[in-house]
N, C-alpha and C. Protein backbone atom coordinates (compact mmCIF):
# COMPACT_ATOMS: atom_id res chain seq x y z
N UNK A 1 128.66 8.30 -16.79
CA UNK A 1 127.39 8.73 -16.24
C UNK A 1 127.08 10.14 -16.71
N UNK A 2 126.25 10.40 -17.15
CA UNK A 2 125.47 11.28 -17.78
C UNK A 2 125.13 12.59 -15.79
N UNK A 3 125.38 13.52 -15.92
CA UNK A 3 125.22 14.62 -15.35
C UNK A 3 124.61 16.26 -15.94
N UNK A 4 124.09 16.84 -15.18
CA UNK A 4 123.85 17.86 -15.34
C UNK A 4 124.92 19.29 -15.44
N UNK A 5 124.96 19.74 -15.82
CA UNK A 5 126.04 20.71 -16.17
C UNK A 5 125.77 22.11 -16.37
N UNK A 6 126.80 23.09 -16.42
CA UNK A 6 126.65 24.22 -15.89
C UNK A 6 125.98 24.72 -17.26
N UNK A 7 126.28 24.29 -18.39
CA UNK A 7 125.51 24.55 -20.04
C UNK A 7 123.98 24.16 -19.72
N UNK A 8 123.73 22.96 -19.43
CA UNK A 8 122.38 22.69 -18.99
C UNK A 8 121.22 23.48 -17.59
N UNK A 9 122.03 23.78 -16.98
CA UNK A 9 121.82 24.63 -15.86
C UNK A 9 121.36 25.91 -16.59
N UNK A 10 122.31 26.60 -17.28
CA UNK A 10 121.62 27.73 -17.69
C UNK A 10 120.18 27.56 -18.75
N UNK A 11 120.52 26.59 -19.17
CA UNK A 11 119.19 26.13 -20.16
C UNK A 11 118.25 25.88 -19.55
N UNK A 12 118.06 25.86 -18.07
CA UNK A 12 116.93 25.40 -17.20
C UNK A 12 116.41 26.56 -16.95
N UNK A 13 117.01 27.53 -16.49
CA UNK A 13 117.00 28.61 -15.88
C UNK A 13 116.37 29.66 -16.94
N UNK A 14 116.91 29.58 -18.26
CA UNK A 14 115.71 30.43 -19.47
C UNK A 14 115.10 29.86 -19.62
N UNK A 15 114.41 28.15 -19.26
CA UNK A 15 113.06 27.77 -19.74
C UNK A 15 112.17 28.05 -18.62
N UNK A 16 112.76 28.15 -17.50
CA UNK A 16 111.69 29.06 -16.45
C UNK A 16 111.08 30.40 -16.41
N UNK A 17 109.65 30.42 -16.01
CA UNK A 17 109.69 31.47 -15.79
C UNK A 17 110.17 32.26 -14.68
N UNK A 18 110.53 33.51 -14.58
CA UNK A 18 111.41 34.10 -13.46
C UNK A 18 112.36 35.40 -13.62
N UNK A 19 112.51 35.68 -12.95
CA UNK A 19 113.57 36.53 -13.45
C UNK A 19 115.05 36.52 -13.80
N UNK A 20 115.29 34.94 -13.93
CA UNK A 20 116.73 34.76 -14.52
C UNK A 20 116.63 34.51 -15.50
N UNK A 21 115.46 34.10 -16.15
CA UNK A 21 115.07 34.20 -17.55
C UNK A 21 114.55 35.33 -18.20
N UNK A 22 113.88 36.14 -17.37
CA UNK A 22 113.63 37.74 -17.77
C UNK A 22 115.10 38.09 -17.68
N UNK A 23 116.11 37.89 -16.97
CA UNK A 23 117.56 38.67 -17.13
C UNK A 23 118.21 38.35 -18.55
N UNK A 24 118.09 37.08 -19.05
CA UNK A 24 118.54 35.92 -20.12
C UNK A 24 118.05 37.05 -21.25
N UNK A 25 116.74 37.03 -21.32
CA UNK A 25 116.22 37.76 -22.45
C UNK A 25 116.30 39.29 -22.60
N UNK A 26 116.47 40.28 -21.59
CA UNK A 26 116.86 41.53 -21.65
C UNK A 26 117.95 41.53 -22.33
N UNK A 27 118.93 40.72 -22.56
CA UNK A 27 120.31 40.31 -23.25
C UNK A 27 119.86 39.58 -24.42
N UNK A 28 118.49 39.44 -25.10
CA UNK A 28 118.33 38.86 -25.96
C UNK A 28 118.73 37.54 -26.33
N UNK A 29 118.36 36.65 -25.02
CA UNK A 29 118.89 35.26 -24.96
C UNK A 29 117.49 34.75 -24.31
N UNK A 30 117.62 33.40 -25.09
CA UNK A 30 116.34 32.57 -24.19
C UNK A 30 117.22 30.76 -24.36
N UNK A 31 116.06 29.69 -23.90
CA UNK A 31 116.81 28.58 -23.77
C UNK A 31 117.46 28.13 -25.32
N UNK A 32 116.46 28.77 -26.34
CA UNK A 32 116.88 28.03 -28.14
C UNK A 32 117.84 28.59 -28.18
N UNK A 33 118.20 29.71 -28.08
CA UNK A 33 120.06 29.82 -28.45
C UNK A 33 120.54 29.64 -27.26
N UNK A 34 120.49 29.28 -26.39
CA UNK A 34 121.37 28.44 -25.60
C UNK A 34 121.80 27.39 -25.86
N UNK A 35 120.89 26.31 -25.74
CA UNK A 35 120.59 24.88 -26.78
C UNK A 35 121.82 25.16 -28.23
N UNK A 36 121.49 26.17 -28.82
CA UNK A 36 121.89 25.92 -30.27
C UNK A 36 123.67 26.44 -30.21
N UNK A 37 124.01 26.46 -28.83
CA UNK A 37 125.57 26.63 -28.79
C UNK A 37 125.94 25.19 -28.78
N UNK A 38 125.67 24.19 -28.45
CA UNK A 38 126.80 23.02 -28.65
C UNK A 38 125.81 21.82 -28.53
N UNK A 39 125.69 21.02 -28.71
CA UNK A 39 125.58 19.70 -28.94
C UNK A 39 125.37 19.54 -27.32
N UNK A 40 124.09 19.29 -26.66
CA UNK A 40 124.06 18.90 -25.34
C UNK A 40 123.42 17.55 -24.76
N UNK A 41 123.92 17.00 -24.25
CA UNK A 41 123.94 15.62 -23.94
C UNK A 41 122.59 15.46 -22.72
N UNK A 42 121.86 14.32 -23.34
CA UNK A 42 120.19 14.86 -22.80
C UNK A 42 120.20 13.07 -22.03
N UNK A 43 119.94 12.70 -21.32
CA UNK A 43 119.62 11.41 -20.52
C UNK A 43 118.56 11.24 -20.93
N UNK A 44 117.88 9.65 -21.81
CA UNK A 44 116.43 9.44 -22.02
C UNK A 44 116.10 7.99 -21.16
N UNK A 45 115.52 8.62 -20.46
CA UNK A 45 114.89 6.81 -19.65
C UNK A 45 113.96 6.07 -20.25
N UNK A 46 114.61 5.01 -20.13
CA UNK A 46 113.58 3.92 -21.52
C UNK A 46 112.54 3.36 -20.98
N UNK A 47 111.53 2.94 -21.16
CA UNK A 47 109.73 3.44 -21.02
C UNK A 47 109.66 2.55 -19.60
N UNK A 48 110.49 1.21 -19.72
CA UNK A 48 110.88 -0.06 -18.39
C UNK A 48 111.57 0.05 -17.11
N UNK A 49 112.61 1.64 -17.30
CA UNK A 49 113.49 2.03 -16.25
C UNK A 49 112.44 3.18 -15.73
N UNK A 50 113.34 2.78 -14.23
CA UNK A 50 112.54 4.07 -13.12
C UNK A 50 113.60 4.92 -13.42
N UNK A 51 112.99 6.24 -12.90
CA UNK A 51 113.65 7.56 -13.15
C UNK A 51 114.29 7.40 -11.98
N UNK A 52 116.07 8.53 -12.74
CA UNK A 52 116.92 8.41 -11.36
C UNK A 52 116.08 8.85 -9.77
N UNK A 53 116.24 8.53 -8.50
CA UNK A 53 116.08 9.25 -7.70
C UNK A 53 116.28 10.68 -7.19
N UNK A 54 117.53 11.20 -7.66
CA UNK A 54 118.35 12.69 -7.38
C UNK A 54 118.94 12.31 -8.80
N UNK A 55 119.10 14.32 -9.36
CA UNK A 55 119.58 14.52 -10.86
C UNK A 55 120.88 14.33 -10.40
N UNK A 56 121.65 13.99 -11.42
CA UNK A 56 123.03 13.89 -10.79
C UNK A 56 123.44 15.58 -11.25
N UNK A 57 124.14 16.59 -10.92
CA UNK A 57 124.84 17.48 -10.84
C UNK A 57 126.30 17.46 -10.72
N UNK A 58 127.17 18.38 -11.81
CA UNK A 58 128.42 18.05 -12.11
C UNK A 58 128.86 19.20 -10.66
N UNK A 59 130.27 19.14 -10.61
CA UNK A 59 130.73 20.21 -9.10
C UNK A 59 129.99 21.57 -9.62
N UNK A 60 130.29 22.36 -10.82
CA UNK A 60 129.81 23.22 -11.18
C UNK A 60 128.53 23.55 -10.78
N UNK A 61 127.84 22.59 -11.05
CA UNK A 61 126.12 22.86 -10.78
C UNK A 61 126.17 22.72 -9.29
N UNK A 62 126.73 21.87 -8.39
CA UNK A 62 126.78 21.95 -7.46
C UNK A 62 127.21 23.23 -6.16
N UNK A 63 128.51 23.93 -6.47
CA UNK A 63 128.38 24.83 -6.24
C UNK A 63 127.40 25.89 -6.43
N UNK A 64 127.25 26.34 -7.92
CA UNK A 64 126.48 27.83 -8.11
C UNK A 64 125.18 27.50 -7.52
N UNK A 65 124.17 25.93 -6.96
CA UNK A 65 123.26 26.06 -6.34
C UNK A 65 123.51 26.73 -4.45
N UNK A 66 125.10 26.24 -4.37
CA UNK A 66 125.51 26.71 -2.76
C UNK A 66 125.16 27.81 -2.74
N UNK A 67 125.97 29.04 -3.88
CA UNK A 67 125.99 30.08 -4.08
C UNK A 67 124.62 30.74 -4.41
N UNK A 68 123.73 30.18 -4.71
CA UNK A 68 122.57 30.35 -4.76
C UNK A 68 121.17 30.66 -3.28
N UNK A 69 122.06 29.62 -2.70
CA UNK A 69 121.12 29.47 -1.43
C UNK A 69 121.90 30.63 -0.60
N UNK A 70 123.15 30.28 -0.68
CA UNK A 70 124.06 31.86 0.43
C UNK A 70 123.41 33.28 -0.54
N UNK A 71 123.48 33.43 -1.68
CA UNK A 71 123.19 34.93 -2.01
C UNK A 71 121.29 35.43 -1.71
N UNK A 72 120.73 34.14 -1.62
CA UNK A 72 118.85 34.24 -1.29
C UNK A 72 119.51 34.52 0.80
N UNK A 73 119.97 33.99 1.07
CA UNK A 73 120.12 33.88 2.67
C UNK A 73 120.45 35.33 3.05
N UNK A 74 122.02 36.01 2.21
CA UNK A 74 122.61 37.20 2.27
C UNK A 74 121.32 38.23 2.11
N UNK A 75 120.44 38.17 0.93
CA UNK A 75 119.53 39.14 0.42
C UNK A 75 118.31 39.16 1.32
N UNK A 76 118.26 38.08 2.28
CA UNK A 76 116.93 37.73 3.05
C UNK A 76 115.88 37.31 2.29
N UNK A 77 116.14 36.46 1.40
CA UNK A 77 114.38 36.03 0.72
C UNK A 77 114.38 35.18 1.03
N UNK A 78 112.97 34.42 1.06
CA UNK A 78 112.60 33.08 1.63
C UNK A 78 112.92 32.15 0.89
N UNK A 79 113.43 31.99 -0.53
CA UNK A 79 113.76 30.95 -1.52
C UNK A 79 114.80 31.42 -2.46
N UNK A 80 115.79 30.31 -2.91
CA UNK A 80 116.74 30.58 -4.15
C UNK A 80 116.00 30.51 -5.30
N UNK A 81 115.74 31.43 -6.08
CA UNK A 81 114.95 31.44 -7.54
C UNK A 81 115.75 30.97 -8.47
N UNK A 82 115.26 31.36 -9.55
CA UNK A 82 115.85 31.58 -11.26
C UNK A 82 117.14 32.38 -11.15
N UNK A 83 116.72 33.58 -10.76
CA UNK A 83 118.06 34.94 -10.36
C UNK A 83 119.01 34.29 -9.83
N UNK A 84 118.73 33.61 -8.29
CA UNK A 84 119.96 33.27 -7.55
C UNK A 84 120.38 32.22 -8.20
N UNK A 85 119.52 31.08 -8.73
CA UNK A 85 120.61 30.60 -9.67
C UNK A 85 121.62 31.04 -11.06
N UNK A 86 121.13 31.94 -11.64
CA UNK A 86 121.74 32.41 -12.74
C UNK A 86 122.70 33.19 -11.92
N UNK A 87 123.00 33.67 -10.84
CA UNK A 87 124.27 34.42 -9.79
C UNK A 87 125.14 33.32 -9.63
N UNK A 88 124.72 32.40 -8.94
CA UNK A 88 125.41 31.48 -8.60
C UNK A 88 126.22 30.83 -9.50
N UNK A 89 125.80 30.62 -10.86
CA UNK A 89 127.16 30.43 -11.48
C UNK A 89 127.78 31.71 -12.50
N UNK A 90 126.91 32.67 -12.10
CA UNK A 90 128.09 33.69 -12.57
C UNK A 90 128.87 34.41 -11.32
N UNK A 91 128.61 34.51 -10.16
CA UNK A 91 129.31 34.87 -9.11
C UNK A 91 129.71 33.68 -8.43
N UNK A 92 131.44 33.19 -8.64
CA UNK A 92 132.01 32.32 -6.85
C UNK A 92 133.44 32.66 -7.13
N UNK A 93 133.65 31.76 -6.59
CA UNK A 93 135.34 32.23 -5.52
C UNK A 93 136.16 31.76 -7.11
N UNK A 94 136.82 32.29 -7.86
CA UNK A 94 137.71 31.85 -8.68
C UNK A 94 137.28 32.00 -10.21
N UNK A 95 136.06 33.00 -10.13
CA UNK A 95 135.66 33.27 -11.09
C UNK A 95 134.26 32.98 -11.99
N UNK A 96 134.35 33.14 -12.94
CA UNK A 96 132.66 32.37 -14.05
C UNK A 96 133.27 30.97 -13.93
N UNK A 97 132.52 29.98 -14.01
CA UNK A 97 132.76 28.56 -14.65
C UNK A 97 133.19 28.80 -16.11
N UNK A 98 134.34 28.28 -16.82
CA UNK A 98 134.87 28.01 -18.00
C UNK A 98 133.66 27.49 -18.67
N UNK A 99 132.59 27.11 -18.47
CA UNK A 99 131.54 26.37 -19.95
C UNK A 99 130.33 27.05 -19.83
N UNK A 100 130.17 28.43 -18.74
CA UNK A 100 129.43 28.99 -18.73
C UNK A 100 129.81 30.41 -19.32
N UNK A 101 131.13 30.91 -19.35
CA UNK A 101 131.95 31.71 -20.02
C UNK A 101 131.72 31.39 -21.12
N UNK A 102 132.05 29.88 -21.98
CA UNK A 102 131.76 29.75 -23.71
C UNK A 102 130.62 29.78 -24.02
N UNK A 103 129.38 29.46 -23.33
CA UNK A 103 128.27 29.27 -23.53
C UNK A 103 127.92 30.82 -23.92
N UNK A 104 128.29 31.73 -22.96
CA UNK A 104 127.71 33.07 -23.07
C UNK A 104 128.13 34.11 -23.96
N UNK A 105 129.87 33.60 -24.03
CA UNK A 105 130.64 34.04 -25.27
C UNK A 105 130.04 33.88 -26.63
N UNK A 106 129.55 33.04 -27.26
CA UNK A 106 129.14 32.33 -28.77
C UNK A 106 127.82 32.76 -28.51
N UNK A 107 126.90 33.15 -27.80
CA UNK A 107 125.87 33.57 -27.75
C UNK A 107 125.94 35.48 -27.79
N UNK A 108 126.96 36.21 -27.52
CA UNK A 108 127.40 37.86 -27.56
C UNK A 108 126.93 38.22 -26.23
N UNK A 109 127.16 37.71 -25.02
CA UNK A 109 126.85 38.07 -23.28
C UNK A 109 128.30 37.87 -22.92
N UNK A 110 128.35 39.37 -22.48
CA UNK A 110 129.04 39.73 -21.25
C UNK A 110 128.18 39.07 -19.15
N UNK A 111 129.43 38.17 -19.35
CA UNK A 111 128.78 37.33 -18.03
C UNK A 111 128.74 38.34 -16.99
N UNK A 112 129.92 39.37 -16.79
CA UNK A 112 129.25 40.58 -15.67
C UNK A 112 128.30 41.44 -15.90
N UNK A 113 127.80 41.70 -17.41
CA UNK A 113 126.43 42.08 -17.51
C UNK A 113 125.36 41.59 -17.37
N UNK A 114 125.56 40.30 -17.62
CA UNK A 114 124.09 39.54 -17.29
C UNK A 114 124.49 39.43 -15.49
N UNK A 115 125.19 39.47 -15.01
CA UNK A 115 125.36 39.26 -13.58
C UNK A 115 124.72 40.77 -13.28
N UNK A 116 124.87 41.73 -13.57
CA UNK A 116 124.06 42.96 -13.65
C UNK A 116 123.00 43.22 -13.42
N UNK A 117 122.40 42.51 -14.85
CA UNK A 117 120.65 42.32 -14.78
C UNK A 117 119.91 41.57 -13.97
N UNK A 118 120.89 40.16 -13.76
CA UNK A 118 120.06 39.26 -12.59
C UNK A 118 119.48 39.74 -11.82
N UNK A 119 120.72 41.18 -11.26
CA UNK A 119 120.97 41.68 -10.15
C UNK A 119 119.81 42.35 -9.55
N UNK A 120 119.32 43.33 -11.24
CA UNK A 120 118.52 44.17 -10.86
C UNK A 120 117.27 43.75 -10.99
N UNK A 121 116.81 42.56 -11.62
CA UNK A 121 115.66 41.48 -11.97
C UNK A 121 115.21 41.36 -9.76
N UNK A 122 116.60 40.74 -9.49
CA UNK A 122 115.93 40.79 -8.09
C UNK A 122 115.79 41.90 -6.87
N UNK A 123 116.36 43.01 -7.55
CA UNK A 123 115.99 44.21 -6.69
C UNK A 123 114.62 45.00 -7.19
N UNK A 124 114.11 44.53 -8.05
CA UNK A 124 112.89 44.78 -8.35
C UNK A 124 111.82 44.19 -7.72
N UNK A 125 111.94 43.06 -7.15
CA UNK A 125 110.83 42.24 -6.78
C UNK A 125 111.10 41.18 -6.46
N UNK A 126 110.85 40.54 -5.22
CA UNK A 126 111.41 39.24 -4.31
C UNK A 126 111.08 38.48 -5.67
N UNK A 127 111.75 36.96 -5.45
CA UNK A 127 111.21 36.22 -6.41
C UNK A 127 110.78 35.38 -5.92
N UNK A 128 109.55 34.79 -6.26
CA UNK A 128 108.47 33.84 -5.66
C UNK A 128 109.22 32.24 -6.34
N UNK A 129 109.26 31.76 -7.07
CA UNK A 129 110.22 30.58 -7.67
C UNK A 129 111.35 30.44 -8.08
């Protein structure tokens, strides 16, 4: 079964607009060199099938969205954005995710720097999405 993943996750997150994609690109990163680190496995529904109901999400993605909703809750904003997701899988209990570490490695990001910028992306200005 085809899932969503913490490589794809970040690729979501620079095709948004927001400030986890304004953080992405202050580091001179957007979703095309993200994409152009590895070979990413894309689900196509054929024109006769209904679309899944819920994306499936690997544990990875699953957590950094937890971590997402606790760091919007901690900060008091009314919604988890772009930012809190791009935190969420660079901040949890045991470290970066291993495929969000290579992803950022082969691209020249330091994951506690971009955890940096997120940072300051959302101390600049609540984020509305």
């Amino acid at each position: 079964a085809v899932a969503i993943d913490a490589h794809g996750l970040l690729i979501g997150i620079a095709s948004a607009p927001g400030p986890g994609a304004d953080a992405l690109r202050a580091l001179g990163q957007d979703a095309r060199t993200l994409v152009d680190v590895d070979a990413v496995a894309v689900a196509v529904t054929q024109a006769d099938e209904a679309p899944p109901r819920a994306l499936p999400f690997n544990e990875a993605v699953r957590t950094a969205v937890r971590w997402a909703v606790d760091e919007a809750e901690r900060r008091g904003d009314d919604a988890a954005g772009t930012a809190h997701l791009l935190l969420g899988l660079l901040v949890r209990s045991g470290g970066v995710d291993e495929q969000v570490v290579h992803v950022l490695d082969a691209v020249g990001v330091d994951p506690a720097e971009l955890r940096d910028e997120a940072g300051r992306r959302l101390e600049q200005g609540a984020e509305t999405a």
